[in-house]
Protein backbone atom coordinates (compact mmCIF):
# COMPACT_ATOMS: atom_id res chain seq x y z
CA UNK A 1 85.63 -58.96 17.51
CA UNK A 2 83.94 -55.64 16.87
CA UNK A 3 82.48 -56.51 13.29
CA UNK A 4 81.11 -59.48 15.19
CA UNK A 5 79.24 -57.06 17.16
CA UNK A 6 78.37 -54.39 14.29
CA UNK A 7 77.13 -58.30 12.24
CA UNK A 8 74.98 -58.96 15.39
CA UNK A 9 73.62 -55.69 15.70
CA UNK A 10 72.33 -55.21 12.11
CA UNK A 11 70.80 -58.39 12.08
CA UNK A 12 68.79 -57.47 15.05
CA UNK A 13 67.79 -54.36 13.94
CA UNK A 14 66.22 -55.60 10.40
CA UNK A 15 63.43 -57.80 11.81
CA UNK A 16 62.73 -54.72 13.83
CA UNK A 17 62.38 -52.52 10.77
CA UNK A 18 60.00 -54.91 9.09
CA UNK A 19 57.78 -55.56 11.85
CA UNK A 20 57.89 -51.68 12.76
CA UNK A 21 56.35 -51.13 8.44
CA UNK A 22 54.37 -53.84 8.72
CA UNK A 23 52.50 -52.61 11.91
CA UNK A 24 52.78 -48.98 10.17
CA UNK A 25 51.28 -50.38 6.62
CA UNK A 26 48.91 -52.26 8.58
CA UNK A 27 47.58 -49.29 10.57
CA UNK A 28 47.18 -47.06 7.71
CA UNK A 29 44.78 -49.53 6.06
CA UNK A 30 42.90 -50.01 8.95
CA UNK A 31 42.60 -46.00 9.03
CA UNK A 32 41.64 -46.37 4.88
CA UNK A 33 39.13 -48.92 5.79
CA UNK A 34 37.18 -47.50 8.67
CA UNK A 35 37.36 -43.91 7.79
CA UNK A 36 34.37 -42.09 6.63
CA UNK A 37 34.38 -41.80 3.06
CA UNK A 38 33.82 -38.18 2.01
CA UNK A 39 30.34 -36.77 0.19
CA UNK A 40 30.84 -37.03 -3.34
CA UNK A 41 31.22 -33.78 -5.17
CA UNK A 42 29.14 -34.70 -8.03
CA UNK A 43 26.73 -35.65 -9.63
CA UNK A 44 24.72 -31.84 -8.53
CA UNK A 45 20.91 -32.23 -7.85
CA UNK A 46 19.60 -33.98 -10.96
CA UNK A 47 16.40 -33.09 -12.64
CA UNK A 48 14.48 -35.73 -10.87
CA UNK A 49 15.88 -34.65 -6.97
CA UNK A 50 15.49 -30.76 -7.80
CA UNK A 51 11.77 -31.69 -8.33
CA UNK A 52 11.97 -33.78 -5.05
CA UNK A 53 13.51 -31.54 -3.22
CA UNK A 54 9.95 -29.76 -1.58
CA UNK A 55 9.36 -32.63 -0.20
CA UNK A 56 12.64 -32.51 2.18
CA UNK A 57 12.30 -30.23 5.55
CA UNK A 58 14.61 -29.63 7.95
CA UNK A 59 13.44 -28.64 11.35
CA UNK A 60 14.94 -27.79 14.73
CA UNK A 61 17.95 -26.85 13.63
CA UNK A 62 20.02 -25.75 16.27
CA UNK A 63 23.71 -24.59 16.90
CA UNK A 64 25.72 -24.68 19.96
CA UNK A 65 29.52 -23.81 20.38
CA UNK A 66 31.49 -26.55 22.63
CA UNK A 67 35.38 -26.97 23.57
CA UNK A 68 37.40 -29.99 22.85
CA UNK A 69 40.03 -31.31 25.49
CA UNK A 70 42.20 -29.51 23.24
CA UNK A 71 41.19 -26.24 23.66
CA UNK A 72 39.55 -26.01 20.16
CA UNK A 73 36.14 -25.07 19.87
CA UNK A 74 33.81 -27.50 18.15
CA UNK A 75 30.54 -25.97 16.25
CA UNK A 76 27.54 -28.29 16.09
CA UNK A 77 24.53 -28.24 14.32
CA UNK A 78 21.82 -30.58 14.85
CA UNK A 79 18.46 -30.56 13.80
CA UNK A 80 16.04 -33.12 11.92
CA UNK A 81 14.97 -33.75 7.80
CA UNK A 82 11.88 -34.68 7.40
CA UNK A 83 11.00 -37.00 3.71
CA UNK A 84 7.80 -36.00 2.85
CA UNK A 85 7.27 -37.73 -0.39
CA UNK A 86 6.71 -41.16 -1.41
CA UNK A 87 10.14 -42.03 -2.24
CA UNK A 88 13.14 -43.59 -0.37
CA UNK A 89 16.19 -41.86 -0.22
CA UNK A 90 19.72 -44.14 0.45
CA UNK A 91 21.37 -40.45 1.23
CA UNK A 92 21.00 -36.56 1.40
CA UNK A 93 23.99 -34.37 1.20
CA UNK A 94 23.70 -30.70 2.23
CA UNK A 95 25.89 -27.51 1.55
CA UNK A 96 26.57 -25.73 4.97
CA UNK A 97 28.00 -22.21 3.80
CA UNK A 98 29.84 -20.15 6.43
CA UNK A 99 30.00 -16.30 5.99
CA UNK A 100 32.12 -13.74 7.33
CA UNK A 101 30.35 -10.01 8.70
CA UNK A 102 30.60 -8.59 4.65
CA UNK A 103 28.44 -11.41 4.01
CA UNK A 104 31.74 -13.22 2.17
CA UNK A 105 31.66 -17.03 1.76
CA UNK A 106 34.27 -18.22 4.47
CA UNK A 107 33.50 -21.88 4.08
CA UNK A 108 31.58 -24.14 2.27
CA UNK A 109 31.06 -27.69 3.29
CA UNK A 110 29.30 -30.36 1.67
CA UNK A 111 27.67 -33.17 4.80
CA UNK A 112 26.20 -36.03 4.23
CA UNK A 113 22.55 -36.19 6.87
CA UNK A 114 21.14 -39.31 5.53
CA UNK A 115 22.96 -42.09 4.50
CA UNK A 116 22.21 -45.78 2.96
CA UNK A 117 24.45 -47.94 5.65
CA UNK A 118 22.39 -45.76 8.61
CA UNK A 119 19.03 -47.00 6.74
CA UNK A 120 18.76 -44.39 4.40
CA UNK A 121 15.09 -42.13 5.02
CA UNK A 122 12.03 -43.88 4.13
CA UNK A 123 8.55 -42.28 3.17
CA UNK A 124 7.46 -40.15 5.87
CA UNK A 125 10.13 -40.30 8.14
CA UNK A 126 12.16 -37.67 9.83
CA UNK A 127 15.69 -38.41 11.03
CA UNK A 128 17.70 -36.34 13.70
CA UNK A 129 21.37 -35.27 12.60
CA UNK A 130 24.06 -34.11 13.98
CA UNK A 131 27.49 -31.92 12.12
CA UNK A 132 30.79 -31.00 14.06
CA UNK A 133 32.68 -28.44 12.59
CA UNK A 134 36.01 -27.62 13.85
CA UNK A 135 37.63 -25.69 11.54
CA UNK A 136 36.03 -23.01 10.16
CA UNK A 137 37.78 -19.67 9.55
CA UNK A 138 38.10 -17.10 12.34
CA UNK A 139 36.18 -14.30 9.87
CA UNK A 140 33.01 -16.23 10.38
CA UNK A 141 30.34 -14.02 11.40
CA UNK A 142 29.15 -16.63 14.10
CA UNK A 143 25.86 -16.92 12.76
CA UNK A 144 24.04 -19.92 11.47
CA UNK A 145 25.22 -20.90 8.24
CA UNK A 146 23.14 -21.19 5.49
CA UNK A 147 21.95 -25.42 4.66
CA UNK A 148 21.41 -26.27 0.66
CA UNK A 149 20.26 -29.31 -0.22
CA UNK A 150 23.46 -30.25 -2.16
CA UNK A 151 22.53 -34.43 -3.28
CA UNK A 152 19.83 -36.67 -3.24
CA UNK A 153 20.04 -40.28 -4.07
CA UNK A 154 17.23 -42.91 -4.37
């Protein structure tokens, strides 16, 4: 009678196990899917966006310290770019470098503040954004980081 039992008990444990990977599988595609794909690392500024690059300006740029409901402090950065040339741009990827109080790179950080699936920047536009950072080295010397136009795309 008790391998009867032990029988009955494994075979009610393996549909578990499948349906508990399949819901597991199926969650981290969903997570692959939706997440935000990171700026690329290359290609640098070509020739043709260092030349295009005057007619970027960012403006307002502001940054305010807030807490998270976990305690953590979030640092945002908001401000607007301008596209004062004649060209539209499907994104715009900045450096945001982070220093410490000897003037040390901390952190560097390449964002992405225009981009093609938000409509891109057209001719004369100017478009607010917006960058959380929440984990940036306790050396930083607080202060506004420095913003480098890092990647332009037409």
């Amino acid at each position: 009678m008790a391998t009867s039992t032990v029988k009955n008990r494994s075979r009610s444990v393996v549909p578990a196990v499948i349906i508990a990977s399949l819901a597991m599988a199926g969650g981290a595609l969903f997570w692959y899917l939706e997440r935000e794909p990171e700026p690329s690392q290359t290609p640098l500024l070509t020739a043709e966006a260092k030349e295009y690059v005057r007619n970027l300006g960012l403006s307002d740029v502001e940054m305010s310290r807030t807490g998270n409901y976990v305690g953590q402090d979030i640092i945002e950065i908001t401000g607007k770019i301008a596209n004062n040339g004649g060209r539209q741009l499907q994104q715009v990827e900045i450096n945001c470098v982070f220093y410490d109080a000897y003037s040390q790179l901390v952190l560097r950080e390449r964002v992405a503040i225009v981009r093609a699936r938000d409509g891109g920047l057209a001719p004369g536009a100017t478009k607010n954004f917006r960058l959380a950072f929440d984990s940036i080295p306790a050396s930083w010397n607080q202060n506004m980081p420095q913003l480098v136009i890092a990647n332009i795309q037409f």
